[in-house]
Protein backbone atom coordinates (compact mmCIF):
# COMPACT_ATOMS: atom_id res chain seq x y z
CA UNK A 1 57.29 88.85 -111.31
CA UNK A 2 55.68 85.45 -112.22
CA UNK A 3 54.52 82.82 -109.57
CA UNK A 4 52.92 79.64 -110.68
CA UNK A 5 49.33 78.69 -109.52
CA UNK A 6 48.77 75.24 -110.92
CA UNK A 7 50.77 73.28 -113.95
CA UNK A 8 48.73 75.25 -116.16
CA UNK A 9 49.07 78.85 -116.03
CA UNK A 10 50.77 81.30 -114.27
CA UNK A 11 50.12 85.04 -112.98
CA UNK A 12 52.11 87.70 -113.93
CA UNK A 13 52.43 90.63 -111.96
CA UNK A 14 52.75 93.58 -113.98
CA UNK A 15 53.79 97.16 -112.66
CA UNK A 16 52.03 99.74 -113.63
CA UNK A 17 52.95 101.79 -116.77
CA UNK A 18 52.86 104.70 -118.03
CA UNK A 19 51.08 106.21 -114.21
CA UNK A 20 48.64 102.96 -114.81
CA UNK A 21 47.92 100.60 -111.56
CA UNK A 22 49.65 97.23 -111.38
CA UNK A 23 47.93 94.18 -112.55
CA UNK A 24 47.96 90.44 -112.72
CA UNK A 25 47.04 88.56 -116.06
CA UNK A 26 46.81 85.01 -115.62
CA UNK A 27 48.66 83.41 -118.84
CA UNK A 28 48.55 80.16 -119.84
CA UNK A 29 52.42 78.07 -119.07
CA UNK A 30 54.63 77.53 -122.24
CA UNK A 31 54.67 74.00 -122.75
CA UNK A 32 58.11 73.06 -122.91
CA UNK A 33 59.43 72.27 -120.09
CA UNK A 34 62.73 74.12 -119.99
CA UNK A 35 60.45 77.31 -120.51
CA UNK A 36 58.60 76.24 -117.26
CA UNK A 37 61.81 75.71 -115.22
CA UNK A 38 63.06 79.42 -116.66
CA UNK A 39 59.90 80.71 -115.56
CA UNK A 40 59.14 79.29 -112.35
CA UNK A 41 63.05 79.20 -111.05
CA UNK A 42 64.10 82.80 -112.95
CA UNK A 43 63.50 84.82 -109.38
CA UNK A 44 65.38 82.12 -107.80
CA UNK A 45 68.24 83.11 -109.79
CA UNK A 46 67.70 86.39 -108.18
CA UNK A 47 68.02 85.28 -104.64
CA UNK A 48 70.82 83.06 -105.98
CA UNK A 49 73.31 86.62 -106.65
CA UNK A 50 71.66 88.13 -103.71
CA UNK A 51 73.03 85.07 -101.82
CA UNK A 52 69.44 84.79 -99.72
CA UNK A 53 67.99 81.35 -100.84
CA UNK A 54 68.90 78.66 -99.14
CA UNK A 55 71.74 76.27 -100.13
CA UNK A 56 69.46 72.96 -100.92
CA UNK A 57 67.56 74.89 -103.35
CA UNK A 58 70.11 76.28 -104.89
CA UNK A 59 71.99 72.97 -105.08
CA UNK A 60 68.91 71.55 -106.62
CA UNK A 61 69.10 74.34 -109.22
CA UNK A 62 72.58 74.02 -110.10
CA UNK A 63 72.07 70.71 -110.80
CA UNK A 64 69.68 71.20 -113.53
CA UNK A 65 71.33 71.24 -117.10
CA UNK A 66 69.31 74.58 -117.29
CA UNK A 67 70.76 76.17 -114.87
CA UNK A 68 73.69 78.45 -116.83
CA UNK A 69 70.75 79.62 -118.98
CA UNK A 70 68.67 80.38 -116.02
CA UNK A 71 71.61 82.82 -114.59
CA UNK A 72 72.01 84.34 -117.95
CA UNK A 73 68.65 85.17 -118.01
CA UNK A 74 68.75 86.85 -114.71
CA UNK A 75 71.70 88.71 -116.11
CA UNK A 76 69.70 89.80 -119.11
CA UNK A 77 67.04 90.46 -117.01
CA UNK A 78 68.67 92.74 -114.43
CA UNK A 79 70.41 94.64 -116.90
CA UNK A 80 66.70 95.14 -119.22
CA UNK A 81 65.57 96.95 -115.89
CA UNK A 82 65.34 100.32 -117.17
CA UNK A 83 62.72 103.13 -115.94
CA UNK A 84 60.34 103.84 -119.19
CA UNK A 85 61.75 101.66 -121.52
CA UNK A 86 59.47 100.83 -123.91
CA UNK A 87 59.07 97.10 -123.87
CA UNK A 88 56.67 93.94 -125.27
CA UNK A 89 53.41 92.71 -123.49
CA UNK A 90 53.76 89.81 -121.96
CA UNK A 91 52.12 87.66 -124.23
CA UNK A 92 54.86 88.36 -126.67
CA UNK A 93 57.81 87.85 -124.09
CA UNK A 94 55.92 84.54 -123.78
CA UNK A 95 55.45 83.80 -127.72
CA UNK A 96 58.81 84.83 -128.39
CA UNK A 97 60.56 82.50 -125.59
CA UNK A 98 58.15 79.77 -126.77
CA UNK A 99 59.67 79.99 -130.18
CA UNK A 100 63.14 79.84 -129.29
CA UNK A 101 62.07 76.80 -127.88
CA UNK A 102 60.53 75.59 -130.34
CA UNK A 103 63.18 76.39 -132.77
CA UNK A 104 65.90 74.52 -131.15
CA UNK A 105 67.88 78.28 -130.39
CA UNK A 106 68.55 77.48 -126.94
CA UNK A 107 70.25 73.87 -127.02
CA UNK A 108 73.76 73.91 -126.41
């Protein structure tokens, strides 16, 4: 999981792998701001299908014009949850979402 400490960066909570401890990397926050709402709201979309967070927030969420992306990504998301998979660091989850942005293969 990722929770946001200032505008800047953000601290990602990495479980262990491989037997290894968990650790937090602090990485510095995509610039683009539809990469920041993905990232700061994507365990809101969580809650959201779990039906726990609250209905004010989640109005304020489905009001953003980000906000079918943001449930995709929880879709993609829940269903990359797979014990030993073999997956990127995240500083190239980050560089690769930063690209998409970049490269205009989000917009709709």
């Amino acid at each position: 999981p990722m929770s946001a400490t200032s505008t800047d960066s953000i601290v990602m909570n990495c479980p262990g792998v491989s037997g290894e401890p968990p650790s937090s990397t602090l990485m510095p926050l995509p610039d683009a701001p539809r990469t920041q709402f993905l990232i700061a709201h994507h365990m809101d979309a969580q809650a959201i299908h779990e039906g726990t967070l609250g209905a004010r927030a989640k109005a304020r969420l489905e009001a953003s014009e980000d906000y079918e992306d943001l449930m995709l990504l929880r879709e993609f998301d829940r269903a990359g949850l797979v014990r030993g998979a073999v997956v990127c660091s995240v500083a190239e989850a980050l560089a690769y979402v930063r690209e998409l942005d970049e490269g205009g293969a989000w917009a709709g």
